[in-house]
C-alpha atoms as a PDB file:
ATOM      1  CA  UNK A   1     -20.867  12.433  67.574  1.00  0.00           C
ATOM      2  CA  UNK A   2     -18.001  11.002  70.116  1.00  0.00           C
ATOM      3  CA  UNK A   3     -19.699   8.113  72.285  1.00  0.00           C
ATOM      4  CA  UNK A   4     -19.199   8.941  75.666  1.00  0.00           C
ATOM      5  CA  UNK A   5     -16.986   6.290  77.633  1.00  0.00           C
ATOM      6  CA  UNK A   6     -15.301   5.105  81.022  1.00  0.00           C
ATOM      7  CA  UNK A   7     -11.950   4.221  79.769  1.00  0.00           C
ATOM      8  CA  UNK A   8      -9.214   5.376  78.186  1.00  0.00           C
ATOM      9  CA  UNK A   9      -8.696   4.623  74.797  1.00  0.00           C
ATOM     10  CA  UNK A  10      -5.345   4.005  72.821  1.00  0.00           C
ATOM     11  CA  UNK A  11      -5.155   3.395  68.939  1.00  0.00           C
ATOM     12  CA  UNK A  12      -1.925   1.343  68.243  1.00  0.00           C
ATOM     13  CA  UNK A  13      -0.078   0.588  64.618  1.00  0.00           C
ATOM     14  CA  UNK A  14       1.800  -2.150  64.511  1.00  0.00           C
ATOM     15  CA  UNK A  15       4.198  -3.589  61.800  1.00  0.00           C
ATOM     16  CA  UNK A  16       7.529  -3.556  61.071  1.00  0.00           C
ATOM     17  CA  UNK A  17      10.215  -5.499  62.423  1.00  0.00           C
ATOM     18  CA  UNK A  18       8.790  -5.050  65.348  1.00  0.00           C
ATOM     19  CA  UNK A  19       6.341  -8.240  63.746  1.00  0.00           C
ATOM     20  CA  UNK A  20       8.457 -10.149  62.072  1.00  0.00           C
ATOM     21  CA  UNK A  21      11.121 -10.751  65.180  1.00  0.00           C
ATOM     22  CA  UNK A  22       9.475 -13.033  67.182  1.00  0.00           C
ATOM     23  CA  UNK A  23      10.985 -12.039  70.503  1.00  0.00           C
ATOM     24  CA  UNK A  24      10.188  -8.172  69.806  1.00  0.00           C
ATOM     25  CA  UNK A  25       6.553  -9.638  68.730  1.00  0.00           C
ATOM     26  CA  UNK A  26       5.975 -11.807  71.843  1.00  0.00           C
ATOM     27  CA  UNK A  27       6.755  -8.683  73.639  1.00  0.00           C
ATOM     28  CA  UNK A  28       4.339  -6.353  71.837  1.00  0.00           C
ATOM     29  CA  UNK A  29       1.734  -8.778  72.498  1.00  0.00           C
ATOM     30  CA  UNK A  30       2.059  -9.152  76.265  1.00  0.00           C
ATOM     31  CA  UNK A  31       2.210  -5.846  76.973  1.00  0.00           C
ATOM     32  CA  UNK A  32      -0.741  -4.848  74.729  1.00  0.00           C
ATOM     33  CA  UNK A  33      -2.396  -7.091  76.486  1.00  0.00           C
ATOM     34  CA  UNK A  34      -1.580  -6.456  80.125  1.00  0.00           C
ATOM     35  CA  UNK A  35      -2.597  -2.705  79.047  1.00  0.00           C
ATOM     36  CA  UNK A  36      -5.807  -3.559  77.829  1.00  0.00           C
ATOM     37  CA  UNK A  37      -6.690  -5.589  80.766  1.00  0.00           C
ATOM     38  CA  UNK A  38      -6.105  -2.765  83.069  1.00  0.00           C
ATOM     39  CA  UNK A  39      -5.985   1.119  82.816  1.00  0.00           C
ATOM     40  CA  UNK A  40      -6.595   1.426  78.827  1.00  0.00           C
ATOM     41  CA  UNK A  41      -8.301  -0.213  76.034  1.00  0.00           C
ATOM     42  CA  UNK A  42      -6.486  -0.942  72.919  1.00  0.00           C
ATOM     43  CA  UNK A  43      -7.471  -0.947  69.474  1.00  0.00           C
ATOM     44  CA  UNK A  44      -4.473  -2.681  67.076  1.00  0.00           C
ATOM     45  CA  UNK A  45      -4.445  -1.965  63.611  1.00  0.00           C
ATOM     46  CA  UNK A  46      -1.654  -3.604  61.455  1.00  0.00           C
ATOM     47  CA  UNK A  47       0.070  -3.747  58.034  1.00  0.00           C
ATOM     48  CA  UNK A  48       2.177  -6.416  57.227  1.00  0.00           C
ATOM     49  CA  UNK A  49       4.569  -5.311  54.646  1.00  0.00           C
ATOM     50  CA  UNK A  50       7.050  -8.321  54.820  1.00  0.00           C
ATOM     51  CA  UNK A  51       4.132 -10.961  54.771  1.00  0.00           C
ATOM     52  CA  UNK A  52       2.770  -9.096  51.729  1.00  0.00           C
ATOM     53  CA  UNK A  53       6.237  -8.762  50.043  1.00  0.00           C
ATOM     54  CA  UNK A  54       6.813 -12.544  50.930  1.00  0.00           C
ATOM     55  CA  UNK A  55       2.972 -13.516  49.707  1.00  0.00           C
ATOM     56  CA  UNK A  56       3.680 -11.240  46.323  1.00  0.00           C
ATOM     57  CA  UNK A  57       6.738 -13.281  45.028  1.00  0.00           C
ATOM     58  CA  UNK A  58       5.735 -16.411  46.122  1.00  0.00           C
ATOM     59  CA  UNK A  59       2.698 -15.688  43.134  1.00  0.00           C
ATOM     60  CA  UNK A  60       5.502 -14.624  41.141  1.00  0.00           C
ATOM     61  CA  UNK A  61       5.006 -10.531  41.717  1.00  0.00           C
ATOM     62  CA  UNK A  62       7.492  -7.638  42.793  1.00  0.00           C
ATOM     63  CA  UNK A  63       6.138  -5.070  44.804  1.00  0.00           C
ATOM     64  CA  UNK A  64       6.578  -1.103  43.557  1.00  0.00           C
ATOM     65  CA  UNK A  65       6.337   1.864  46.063  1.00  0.00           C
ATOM     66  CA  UNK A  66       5.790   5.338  45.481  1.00  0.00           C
ATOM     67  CA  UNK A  67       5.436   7.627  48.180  1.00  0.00           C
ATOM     68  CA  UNK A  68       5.025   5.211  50.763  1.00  0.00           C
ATOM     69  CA  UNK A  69       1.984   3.646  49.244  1.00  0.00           C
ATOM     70  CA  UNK A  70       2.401   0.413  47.697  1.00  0.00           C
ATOM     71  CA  UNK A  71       1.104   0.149  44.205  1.00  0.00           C
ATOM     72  CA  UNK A  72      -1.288  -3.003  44.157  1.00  0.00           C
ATOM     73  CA  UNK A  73      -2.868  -4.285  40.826  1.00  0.00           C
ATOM     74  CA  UNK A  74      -6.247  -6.126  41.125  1.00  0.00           C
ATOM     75  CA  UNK A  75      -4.499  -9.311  41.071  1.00  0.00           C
ATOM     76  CA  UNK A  76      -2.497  -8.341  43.712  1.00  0.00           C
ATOM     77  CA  UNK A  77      -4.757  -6.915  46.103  1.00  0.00           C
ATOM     78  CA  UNK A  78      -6.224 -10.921  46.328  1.00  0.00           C
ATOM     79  CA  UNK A  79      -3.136 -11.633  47.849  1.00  0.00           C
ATOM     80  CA  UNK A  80      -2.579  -8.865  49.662  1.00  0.00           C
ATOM     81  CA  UNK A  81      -5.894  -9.347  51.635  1.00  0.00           C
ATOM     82  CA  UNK A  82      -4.821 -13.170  51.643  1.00  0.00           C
ATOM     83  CA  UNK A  83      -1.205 -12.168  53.827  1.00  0.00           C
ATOM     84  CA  UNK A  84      -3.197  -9.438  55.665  1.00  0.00           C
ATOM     85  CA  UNK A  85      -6.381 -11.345  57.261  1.00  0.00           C
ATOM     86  CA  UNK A  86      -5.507 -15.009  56.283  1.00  0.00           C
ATOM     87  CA  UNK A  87      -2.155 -14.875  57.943  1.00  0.00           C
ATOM     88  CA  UNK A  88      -1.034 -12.113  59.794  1.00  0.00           C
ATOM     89  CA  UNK A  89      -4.864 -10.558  61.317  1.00  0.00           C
ATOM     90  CA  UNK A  90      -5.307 -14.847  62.127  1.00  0.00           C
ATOM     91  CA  UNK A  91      -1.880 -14.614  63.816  1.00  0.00           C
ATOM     92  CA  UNK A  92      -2.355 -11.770  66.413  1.00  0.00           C
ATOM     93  CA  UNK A  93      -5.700 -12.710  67.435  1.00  0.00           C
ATOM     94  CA  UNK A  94      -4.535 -15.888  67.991  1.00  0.00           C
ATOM     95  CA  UNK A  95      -1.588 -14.505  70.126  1.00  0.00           C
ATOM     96  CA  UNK A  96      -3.753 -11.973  72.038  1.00  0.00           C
ATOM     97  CA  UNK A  97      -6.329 -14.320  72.542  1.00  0.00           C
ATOM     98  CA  UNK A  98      -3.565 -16.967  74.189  1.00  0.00           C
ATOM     99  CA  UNK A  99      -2.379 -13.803  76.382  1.00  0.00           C
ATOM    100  CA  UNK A 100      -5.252 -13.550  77.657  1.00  0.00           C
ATOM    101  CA  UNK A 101      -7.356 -10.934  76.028  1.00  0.00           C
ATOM    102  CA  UNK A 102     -10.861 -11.355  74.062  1.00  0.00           C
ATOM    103  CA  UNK A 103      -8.939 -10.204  70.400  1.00  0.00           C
ATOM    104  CA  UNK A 104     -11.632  -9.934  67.480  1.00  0.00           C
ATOM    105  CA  UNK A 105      -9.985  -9.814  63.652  1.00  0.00           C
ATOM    106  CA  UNK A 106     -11.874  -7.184  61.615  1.00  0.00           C
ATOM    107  CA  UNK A 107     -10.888  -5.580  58.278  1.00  0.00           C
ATOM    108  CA  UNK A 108     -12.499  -2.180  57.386  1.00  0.00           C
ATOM    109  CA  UNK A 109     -14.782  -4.462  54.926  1.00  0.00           C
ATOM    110  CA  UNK A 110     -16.534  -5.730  57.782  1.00  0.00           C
ATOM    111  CA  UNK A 111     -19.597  -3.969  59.085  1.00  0.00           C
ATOM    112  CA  UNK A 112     -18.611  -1.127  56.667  1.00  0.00           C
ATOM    113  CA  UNK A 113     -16.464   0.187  59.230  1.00  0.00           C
ATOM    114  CA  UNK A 114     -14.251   2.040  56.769  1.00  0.00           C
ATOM    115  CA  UNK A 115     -15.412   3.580  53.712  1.00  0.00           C
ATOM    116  CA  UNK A 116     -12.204   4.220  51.065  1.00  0.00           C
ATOM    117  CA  UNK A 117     -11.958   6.461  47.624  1.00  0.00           C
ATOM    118  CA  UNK A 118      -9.270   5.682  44.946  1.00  0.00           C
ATOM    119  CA  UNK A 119      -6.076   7.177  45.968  1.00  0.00           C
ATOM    120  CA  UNK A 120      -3.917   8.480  43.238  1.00  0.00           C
ATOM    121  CA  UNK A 121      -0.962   9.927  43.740  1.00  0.00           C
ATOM    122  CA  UNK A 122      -0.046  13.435  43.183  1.00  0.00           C
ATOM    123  CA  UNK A 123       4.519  13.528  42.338  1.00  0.00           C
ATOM    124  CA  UNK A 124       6.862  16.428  42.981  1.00  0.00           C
ATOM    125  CA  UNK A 125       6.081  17.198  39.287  1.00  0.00           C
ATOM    126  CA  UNK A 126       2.213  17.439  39.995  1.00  0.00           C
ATOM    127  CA  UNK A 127       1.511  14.667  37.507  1.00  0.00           C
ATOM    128  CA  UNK A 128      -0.996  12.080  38.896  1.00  0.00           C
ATOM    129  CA  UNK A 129       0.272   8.559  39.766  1.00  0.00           C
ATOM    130  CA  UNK A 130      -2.369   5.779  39.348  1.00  0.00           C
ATOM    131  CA  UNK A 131      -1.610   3.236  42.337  1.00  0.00           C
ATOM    132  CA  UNK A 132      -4.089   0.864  41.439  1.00  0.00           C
ATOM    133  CA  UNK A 133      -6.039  -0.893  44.091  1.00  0.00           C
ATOM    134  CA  UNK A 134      -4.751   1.645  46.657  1.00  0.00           C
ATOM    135  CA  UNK A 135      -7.601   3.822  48.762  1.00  0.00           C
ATOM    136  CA  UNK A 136      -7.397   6.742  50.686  1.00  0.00           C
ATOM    137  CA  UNK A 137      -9.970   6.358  53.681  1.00  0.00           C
ATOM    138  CA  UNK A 138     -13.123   8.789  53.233  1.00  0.00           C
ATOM    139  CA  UNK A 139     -14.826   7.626  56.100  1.00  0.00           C
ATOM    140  CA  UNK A 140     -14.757   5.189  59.166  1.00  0.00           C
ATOM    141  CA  UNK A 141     -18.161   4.293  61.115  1.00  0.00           C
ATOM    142  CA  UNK A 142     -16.781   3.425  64.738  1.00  0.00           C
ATOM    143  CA  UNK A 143     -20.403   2.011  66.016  1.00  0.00           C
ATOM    144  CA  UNK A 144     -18.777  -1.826  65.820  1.00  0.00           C
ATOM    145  CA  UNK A 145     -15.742  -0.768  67.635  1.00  0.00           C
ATOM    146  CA  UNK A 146     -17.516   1.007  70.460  1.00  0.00           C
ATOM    147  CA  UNK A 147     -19.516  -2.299  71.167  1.00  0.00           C
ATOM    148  CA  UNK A 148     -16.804  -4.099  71.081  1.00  0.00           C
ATOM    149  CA  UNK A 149     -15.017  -2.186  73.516  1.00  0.00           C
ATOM    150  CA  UNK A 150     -17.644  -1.546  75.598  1.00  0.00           C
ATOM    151  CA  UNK A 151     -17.493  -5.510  76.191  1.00  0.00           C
ATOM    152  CA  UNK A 152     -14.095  -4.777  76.590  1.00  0.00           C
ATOM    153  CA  UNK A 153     -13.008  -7.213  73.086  1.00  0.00           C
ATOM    154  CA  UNK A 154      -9.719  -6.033  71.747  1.00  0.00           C
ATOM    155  CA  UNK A 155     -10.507  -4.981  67.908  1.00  0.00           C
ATOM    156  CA  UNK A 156      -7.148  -5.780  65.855  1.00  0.00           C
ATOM    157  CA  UNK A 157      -7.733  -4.310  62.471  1.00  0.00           C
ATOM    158  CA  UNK A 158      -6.266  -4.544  58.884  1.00  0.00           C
ATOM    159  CA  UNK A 159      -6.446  -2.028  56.574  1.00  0.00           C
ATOM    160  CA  UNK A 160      -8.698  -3.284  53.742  1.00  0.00           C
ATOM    161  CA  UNK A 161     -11.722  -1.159  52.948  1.00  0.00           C
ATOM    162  CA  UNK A 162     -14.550  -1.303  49.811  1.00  0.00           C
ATOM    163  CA  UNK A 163     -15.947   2.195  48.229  1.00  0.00           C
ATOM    164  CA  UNK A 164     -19.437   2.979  48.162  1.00  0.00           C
ATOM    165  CA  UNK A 165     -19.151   1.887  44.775  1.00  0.00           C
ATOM    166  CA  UNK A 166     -17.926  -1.687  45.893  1.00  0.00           C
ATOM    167  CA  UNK A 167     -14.719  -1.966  44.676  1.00  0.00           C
ATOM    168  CA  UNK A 168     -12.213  -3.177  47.095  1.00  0.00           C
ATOM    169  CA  UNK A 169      -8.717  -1.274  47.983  1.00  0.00           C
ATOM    170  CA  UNK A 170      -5.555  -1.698  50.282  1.00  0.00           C
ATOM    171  CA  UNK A 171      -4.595   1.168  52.596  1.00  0.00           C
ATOM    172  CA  UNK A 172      -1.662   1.845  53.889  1.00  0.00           C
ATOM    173  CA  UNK A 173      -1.806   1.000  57.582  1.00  0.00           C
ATOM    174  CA  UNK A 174      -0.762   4.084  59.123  1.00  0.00           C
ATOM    175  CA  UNK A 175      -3.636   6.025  57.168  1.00  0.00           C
ATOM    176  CA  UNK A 176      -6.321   3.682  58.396  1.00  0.00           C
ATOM    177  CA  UNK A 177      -5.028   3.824  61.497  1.00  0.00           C
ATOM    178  CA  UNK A 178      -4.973   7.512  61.411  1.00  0.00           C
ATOM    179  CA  UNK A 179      -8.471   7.778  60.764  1.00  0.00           C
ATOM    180  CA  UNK A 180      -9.797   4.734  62.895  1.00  0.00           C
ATOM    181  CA  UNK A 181      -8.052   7.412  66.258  1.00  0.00           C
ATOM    182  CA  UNK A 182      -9.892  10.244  64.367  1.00  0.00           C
ATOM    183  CA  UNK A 183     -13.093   8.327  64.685  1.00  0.00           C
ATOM    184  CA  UNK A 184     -13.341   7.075  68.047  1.00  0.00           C
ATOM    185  CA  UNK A 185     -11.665  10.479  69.787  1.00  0.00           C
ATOM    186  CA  UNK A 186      -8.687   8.292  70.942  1.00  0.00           C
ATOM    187  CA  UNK A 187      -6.703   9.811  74.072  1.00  0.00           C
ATOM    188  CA  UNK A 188      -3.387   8.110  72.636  1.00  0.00           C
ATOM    189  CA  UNK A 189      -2.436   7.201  69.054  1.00  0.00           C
ATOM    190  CA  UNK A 190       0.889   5.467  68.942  1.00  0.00           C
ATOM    191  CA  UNK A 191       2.393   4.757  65.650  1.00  0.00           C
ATOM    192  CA  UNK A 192       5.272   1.371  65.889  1.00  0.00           C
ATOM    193  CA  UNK A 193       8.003   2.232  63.363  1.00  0.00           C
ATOM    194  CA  UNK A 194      11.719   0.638  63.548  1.00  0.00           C
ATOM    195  CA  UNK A 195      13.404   3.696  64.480  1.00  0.00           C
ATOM    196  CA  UNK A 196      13.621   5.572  67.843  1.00  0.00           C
ATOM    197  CA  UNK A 197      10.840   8.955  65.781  1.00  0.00           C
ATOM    198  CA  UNK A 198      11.886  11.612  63.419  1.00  0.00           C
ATOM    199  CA  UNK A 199      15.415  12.351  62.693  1.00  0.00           C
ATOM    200  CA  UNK A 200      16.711  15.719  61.369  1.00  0.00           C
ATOM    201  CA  UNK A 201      19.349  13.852  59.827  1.00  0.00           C
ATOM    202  CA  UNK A 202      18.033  10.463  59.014  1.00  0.00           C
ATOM    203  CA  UNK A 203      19.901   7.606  60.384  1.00  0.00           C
ATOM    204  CA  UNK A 204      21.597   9.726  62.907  1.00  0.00           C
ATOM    205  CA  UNK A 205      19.861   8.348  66.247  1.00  0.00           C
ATOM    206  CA  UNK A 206      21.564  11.753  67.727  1.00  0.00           C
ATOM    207  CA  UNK A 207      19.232  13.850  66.275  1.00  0.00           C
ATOM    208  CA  UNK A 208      15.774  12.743  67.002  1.00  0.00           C
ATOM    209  CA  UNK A 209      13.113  15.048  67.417  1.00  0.00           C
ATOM    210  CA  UNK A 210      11.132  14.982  70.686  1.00  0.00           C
ATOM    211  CA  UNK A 211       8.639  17.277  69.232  1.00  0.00           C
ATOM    212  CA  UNK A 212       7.400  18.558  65.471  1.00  0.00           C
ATOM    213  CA  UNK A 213       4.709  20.465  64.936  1.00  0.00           C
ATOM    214  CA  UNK A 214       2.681  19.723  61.846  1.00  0.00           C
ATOM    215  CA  UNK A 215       4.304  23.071  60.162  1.00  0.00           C
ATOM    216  CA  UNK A 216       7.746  21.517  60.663  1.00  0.00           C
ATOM    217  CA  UNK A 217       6.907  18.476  59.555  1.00  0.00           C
ATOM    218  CA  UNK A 218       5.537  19.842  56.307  1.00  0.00           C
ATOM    219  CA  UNK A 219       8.806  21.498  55.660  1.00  0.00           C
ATOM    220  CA  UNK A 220      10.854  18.932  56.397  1.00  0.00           C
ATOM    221  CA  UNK A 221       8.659  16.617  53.754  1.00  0.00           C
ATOM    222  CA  UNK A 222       9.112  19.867  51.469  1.00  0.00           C
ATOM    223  CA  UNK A 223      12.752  19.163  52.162  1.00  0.00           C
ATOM    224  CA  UNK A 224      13.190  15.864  51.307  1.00  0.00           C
ATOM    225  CA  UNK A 225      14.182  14.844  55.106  1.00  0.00           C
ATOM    226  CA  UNK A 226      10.764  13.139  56.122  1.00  0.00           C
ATOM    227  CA  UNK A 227      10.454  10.821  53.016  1.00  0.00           C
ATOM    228  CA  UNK A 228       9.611   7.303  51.847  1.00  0.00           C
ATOM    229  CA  UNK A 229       7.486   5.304  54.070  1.00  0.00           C
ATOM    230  CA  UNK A 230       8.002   7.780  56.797  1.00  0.00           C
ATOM    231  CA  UNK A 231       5.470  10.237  54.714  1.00  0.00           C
ATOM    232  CA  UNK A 232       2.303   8.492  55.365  1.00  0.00           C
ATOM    233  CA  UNK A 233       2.973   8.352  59.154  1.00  0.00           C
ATOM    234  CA  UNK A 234       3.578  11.666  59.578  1.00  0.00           C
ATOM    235  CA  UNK A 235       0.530  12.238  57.411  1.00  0.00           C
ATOM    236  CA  UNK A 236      -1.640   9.841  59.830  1.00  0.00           C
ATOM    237  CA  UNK A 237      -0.434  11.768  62.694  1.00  0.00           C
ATOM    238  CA  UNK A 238      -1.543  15.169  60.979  1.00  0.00           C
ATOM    239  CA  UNK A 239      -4.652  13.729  60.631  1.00  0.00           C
ATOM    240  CA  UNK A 240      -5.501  12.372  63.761  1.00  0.00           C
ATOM    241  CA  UNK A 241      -4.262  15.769  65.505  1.00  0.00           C
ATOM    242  CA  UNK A 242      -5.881  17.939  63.252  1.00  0.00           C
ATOM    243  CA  UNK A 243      -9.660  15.853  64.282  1.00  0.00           C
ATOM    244  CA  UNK A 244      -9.372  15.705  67.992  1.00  0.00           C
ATOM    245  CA  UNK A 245      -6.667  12.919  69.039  1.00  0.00           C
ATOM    246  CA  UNK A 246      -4.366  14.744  71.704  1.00  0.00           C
ATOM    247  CA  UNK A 247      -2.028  12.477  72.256  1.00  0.00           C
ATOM    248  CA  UNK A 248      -0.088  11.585  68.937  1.00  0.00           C
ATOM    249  CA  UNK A 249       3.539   9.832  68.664  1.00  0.00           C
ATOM    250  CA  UNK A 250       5.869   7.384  66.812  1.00  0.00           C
ATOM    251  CA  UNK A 251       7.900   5.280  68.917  1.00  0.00           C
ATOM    252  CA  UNK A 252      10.153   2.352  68.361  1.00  0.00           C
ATOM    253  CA  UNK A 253       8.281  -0.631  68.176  1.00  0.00           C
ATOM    254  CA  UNK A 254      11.539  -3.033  68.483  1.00  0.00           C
ATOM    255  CA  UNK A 255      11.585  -1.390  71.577  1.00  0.00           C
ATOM    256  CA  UNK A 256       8.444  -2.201  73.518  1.00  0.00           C
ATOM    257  CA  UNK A 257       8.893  -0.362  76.326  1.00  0.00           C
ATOM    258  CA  UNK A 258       8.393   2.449  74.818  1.00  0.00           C
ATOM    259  CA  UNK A 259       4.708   1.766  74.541  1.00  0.00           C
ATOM    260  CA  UNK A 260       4.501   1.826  78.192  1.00  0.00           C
ATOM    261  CA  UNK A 261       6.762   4.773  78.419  1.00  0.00           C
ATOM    262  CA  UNK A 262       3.953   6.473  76.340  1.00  0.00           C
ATOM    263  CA  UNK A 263       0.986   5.727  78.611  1.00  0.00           C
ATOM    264  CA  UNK A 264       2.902   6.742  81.501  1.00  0.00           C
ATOM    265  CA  UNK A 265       4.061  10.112  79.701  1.00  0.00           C
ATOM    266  CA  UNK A 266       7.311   9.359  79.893  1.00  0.00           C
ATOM    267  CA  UNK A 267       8.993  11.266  76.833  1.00  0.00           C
ATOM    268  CA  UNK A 268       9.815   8.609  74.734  1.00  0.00           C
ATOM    269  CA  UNK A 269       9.913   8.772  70.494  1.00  0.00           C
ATOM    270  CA  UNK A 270       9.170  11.799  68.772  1.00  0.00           C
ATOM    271  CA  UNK A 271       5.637  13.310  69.684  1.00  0.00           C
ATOM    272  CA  UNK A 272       3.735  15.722  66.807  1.00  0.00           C
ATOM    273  CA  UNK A 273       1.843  17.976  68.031  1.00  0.00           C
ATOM    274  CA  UNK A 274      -0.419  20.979  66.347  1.00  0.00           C
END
């Protein structure tokens, strides 16, 4: 059941290079926070790809993706969760907090917010991939996140999350933040990427999409032109449309304004709709 509330909620996933420049970041963070302060309330969830990458061959291991979804041994989900909550969740709360805001770190671990089942992945071929620590989110409890923003705290969340059975997985960002706008009936989802949305001819800034409906952007995965990491974005924002989120778009996140351009509905990015 939706909790019934006097604000307007946004969702935002942040990562990228828009978190690893540190003018782009600085940016990010003040206007997150002057939003949050006044007409919505924000809920940040982050990846950290670079920190992890960085993290990984510092302890002497290469990272592997397929499909988007990086594969994580055992081993390597302990640092994983030690780049994603020891240093880069410790970071923004520290940053939001010095902006101004009331920023709480959380992982989907905590509370049992989020719920996750082993994700394997299914190739072109149809053969099943094993990804290893990797989880697919089954379910996300949003009862610690309403309370929070209620007292109007700014969650920022990394995507971590145990199974019922215990056992601990990473998921990628974009899903968990997928499903934490599912859960809490966002008005606006906003996914950060480094480009301007979804090209028809990737790399060619000329032909961005304004809009794709989900059936497009099923064809154009079927097609090879949504691919890589752009897969489980477009995924997320399938998802979140497809429970109840209205509002649904990837924007540039090295461009901040674009974030405000989106609350004002100014058309900005590429927005996917049903």
């Amino acid at each position: 059941m939706t909790e019934a509330r006097n604000y307007k909620l946004c969702v935002v996933k942040y990562g990228g290079n828009a978190m690893t420049d540190e003018a782009i970041r600085d940016e990010v963070i003040r206007i997150i926070a002057e939003i949050h302060s006044s007409e919505y309330r924000i809920v940040l969830v982050h990846g950290g790809g670079p920190f992890i990458a960085e993290t990984l061959a510092m302890a002497g291991m290469e990272s592997t993706f397929i499909g988007g979804h990086r594969q994580t041994s055992p081993e390597a989900l302990r640092y994983t969760e030690m780049a994603l909550k020891g240093w880069v969740n410790g970071n923004l709360v520290s940053l939001l907090n010095k902006a101004g805001c009331r920023a709480v770190g959380l992982s989907g671990k905590d509370g049992r917010m989020a719920t996750a089942v082993k994700r394997l992945h299914q190739s072109p071929e149809g053969k099943q991939i094993d990804l290893g620590s990797v989880g697919d989110i089954s379910t996300i409890d949003p009862v610690l996140l309403h309370l929070l923003l209620e007292a109007h705290y700014l969650p920022v969340l990394t995507c971590l999350a145990q199974g019922e059975d215990g056992e601990e997985y990473n998921v990628n960002a974009d899903m968990f933040a997928g499903a934490v706008a599912a859960a809490l009936q966002a008005d606006l989802f906003l996914i950060l990427s480094d480009i301007d949305g979804i090209m028809m001819n990737p790399g060619d800034t000329n032909s961005l999409l304004r809009e794709v409906s989900i059936s497009q952007g099923k064809k154009m995965m079927t097609d090879n032109i949504i691919k890589g990491g752009m897969i489980p974005k477009i995924e997320a924002c399938f998802s979140a449309l497809s429970k109840g989120v209205g509002n649904v778009r990837i924007i540039n996140g090295t461009q901040p304004q674009q974030i405000v351009d989106s609350m004002k509905h100014i058309p900005t990015g590429t927005r996917i709709k049903l």
